[in-house]
Protein backbone atom coordinates (compact mmCIF):
# COMPACT_ATOMS: atom_id res chain seq x y z
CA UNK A 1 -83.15 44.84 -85.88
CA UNK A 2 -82.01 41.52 -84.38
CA UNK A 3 -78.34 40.75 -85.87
CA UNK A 4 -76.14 37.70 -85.17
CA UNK A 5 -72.35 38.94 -85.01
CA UNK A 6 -71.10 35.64 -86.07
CA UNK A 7 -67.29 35.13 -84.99
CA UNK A 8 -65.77 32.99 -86.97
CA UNK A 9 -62.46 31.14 -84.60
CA UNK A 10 -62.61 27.40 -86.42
CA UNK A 11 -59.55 28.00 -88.77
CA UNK A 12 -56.92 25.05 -88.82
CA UNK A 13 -54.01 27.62 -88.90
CA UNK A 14 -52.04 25.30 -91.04
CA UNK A 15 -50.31 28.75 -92.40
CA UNK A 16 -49.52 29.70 -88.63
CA UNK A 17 -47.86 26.43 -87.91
CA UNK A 18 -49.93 25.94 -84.63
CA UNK A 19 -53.41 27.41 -83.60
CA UNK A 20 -52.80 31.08 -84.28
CA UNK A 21 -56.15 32.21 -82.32
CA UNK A 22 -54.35 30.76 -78.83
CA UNK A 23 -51.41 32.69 -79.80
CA UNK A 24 -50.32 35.30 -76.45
CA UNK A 25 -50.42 38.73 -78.53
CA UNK A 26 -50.14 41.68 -75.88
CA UNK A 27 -50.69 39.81 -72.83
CA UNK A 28 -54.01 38.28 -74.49
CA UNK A 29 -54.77 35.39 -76.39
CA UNK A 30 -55.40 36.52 -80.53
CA UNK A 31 -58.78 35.73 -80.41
CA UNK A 32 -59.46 37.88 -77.37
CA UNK A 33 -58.51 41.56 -79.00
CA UNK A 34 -61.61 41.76 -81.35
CA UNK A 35 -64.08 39.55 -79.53
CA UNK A 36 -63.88 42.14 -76.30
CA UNK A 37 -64.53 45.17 -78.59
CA UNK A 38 -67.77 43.17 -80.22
CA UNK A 39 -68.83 42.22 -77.09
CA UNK A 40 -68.44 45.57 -75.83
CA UNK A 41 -70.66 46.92 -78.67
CA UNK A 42 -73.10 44.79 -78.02
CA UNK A 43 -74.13 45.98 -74.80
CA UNK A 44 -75.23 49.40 -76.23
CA UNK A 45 -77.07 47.61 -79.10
CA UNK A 46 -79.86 45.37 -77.00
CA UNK A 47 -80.54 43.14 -80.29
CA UNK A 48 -77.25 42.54 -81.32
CA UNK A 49 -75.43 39.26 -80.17
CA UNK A 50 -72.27 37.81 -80.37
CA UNK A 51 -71.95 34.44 -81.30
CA UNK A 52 -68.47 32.24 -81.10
CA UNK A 53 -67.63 29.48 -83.89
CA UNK A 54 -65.43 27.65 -83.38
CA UNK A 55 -63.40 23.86 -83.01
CA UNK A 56 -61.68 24.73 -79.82
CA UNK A 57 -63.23 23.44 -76.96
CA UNK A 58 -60.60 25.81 -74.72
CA UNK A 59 -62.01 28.93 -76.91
CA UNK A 60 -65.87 28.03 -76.26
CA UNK A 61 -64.86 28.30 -72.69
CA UNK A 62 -63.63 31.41 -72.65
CA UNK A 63 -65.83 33.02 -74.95
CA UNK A 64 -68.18 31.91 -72.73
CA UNK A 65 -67.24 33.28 -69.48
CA UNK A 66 -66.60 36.86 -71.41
CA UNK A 67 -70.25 37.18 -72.48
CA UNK A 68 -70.58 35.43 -75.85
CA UNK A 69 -72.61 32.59 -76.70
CA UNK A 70 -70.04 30.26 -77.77
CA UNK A 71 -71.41 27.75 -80.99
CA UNK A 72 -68.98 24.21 -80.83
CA UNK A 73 -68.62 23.57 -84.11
CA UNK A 74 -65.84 20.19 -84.79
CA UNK A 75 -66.70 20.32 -88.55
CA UNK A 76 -65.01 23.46 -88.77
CA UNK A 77 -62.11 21.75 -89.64
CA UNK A 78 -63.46 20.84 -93.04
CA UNK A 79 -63.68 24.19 -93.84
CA UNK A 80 -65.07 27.96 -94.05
CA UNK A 81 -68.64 26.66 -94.95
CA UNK A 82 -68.70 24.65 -91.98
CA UNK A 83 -68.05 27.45 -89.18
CA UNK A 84 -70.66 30.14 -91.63
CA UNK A 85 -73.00 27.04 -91.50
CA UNK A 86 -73.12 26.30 -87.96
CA UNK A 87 -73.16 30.08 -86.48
CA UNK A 88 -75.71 31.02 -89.03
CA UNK A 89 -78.04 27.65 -87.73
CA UNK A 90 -77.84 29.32 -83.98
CA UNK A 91 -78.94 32.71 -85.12
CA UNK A 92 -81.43 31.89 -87.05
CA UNK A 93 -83.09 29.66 -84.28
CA UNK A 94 -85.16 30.94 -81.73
CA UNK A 95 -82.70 33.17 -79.34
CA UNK A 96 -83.26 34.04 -75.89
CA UNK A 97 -84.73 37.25 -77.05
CA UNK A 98 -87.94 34.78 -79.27
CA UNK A 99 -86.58 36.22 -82.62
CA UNK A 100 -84.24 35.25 -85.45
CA UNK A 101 -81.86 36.74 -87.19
CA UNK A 102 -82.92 39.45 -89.67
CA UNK A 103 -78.82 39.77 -90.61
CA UNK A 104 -75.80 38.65 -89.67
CA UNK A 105 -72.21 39.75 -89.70
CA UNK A 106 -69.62 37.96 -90.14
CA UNK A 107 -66.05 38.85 -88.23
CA UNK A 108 -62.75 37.13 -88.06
CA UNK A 109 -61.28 35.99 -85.27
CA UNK A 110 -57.57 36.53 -87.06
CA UNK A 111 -57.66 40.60 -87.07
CA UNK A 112 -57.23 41.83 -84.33
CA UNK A 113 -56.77 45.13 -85.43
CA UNK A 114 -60.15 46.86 -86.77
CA UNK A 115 -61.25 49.01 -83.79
CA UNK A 116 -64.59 48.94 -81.89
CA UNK A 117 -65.31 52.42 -83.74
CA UNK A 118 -65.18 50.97 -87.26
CA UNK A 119 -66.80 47.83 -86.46
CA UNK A 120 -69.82 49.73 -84.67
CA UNK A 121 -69.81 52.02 -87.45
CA UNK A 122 -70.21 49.36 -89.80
CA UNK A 123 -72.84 47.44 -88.18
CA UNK A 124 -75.05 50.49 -87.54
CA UNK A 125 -74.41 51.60 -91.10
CA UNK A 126 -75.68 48.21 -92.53
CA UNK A 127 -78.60 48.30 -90.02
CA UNK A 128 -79.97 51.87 -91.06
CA UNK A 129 -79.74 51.37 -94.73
CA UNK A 130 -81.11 47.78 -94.42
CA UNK A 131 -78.53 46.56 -96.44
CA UNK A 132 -78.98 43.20 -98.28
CA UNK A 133 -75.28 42.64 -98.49
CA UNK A 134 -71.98 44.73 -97.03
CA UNK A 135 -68.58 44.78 -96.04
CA UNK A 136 -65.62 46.97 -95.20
CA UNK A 137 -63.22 48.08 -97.81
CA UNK A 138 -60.52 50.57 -97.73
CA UNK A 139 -59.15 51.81 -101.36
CA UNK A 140 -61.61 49.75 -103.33
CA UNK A 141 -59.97 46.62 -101.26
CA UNK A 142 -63.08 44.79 -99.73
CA UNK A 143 -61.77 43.35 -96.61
CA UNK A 144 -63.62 41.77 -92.93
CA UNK A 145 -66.46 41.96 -91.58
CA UNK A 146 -69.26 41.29 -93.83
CA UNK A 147 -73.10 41.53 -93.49
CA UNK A 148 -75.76 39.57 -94.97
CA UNK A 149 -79.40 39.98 -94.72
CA UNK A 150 -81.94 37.06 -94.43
CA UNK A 151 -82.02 37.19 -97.81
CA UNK A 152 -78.83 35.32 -98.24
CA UNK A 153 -79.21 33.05 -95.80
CA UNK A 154 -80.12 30.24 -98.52
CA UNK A 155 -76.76 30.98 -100.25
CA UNK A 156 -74.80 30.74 -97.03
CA UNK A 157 -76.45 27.52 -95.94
CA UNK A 158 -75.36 26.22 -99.49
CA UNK A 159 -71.87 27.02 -99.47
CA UNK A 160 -69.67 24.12 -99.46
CA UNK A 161 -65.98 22.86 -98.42
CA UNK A 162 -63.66 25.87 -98.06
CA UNK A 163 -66.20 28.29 -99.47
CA UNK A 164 -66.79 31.39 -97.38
CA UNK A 165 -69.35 34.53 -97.33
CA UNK A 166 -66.97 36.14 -100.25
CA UNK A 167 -68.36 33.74 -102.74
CA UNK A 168 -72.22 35.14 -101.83
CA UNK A 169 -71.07 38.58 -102.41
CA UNK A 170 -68.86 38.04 -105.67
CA UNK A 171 -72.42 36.76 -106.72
CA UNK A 172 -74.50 39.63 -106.28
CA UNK A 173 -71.72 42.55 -106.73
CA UNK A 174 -73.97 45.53 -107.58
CA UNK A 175 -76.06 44.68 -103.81
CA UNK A 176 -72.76 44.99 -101.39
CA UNK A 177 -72.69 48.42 -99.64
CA UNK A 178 -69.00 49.23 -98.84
CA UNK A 179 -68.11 50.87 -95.57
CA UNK A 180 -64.43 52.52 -95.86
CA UNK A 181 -62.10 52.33 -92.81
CA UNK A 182 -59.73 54.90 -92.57
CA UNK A 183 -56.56 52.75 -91.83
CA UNK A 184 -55.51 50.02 -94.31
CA UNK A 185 -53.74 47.95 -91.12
CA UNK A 186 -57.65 47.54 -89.43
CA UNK A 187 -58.23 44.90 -92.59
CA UNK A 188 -54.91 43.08 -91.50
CA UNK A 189 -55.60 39.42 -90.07
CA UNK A 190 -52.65 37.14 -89.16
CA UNK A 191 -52.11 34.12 -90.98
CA UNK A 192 -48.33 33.87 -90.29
CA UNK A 193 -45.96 34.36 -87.08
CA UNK A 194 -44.04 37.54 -88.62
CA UNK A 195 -47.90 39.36 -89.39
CA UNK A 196 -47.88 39.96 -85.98
């Protein structure tokens, strides 16, 4: 199944005080920490891609030269709908591999924390059970990533302003599969100096 890992690093940061994603967090920039570990996956999964949203001309760079195929996006500073708009237009075009999407996932470039094993696990979880909608949760707490099938592609592309993928899934609550980490820090993302 061909799925679109959508990485979502367009945030203002306003919370953060300056842009959080450039932020040196163990000898890395924030962004880096969970964009190696999809990357990573994606070289045992030959339909899977990564794709980078994002404002930051400095970040398409780099998430360039690791792998990714970095998705410029200067809207995103309008909001959520604008970054889920614009990495959801790329994988739904015509890829290097001649398909579209058939899902896409939808990760944060804030948390840094959900390992490669729960992020696989997710993705290949939503993939064999074909799931129209998903997301992680831990404790009944839905949390980052989220999936959405082709499906909901028409919902996404209407989204507006700050609106995000969590208004698509409040929508349709009885379709979302939950996939339960096993640590309640993996759902952590950093939206202020002392979260990290």
């Amino acid at each position: 199944m061909r799925v679109g890992l959508i990485y979502l690093a367009g945030g203002n940061s306003r919370r953060f005080g300056s842009n959080k994603l450039l932020y040196e967090m163990e000898g890395k920039p924030l962004f880096c920490h969970l964009l190696e570990r999809l990357i990573h996956i994606c070289r045992r999964h030959d339909e899977w891609e990564v794709l980078v949203v994002t404002q930051y001309q400095s970040i398409c760079d780099a998430a360039a030269k690791m792998g990714a195929e970095a998705v410029f996006s200067p809207e995103s500073h309008r909001g959520a709908s604008y970054s889920v708009k614009a990495g959801l237009c790329v994988a739904n075009a015509m890829s290097v591999r001649q398909t579209k999407a058939e899902a896409c996932a939808f990760f944060a470039a804030d948390q840094p924390y959900l390992t490669e094993e729960s992020a696989e696990g997710f993705l290949e979880e939503m993939e064999r059970r074909k799931a129209g909608l998903g997301c992680v949760a831990y404790g009944g707490r839905q949390g980052n990533p989220a999936w959405f099938s082709r499906r909901f592609f028409r919902e996404l592309m209407d989204l507006e302003g700050d609106q995000g993928g969590r208004k698509v899934l409040n929508a349709h609550p009885d379709e979302v599969l939950h996939f339960s980490v096993s640590r309640a820090w993996e759902l952590e993302d950093i939206d202020i100096p002392p979260d990290l």
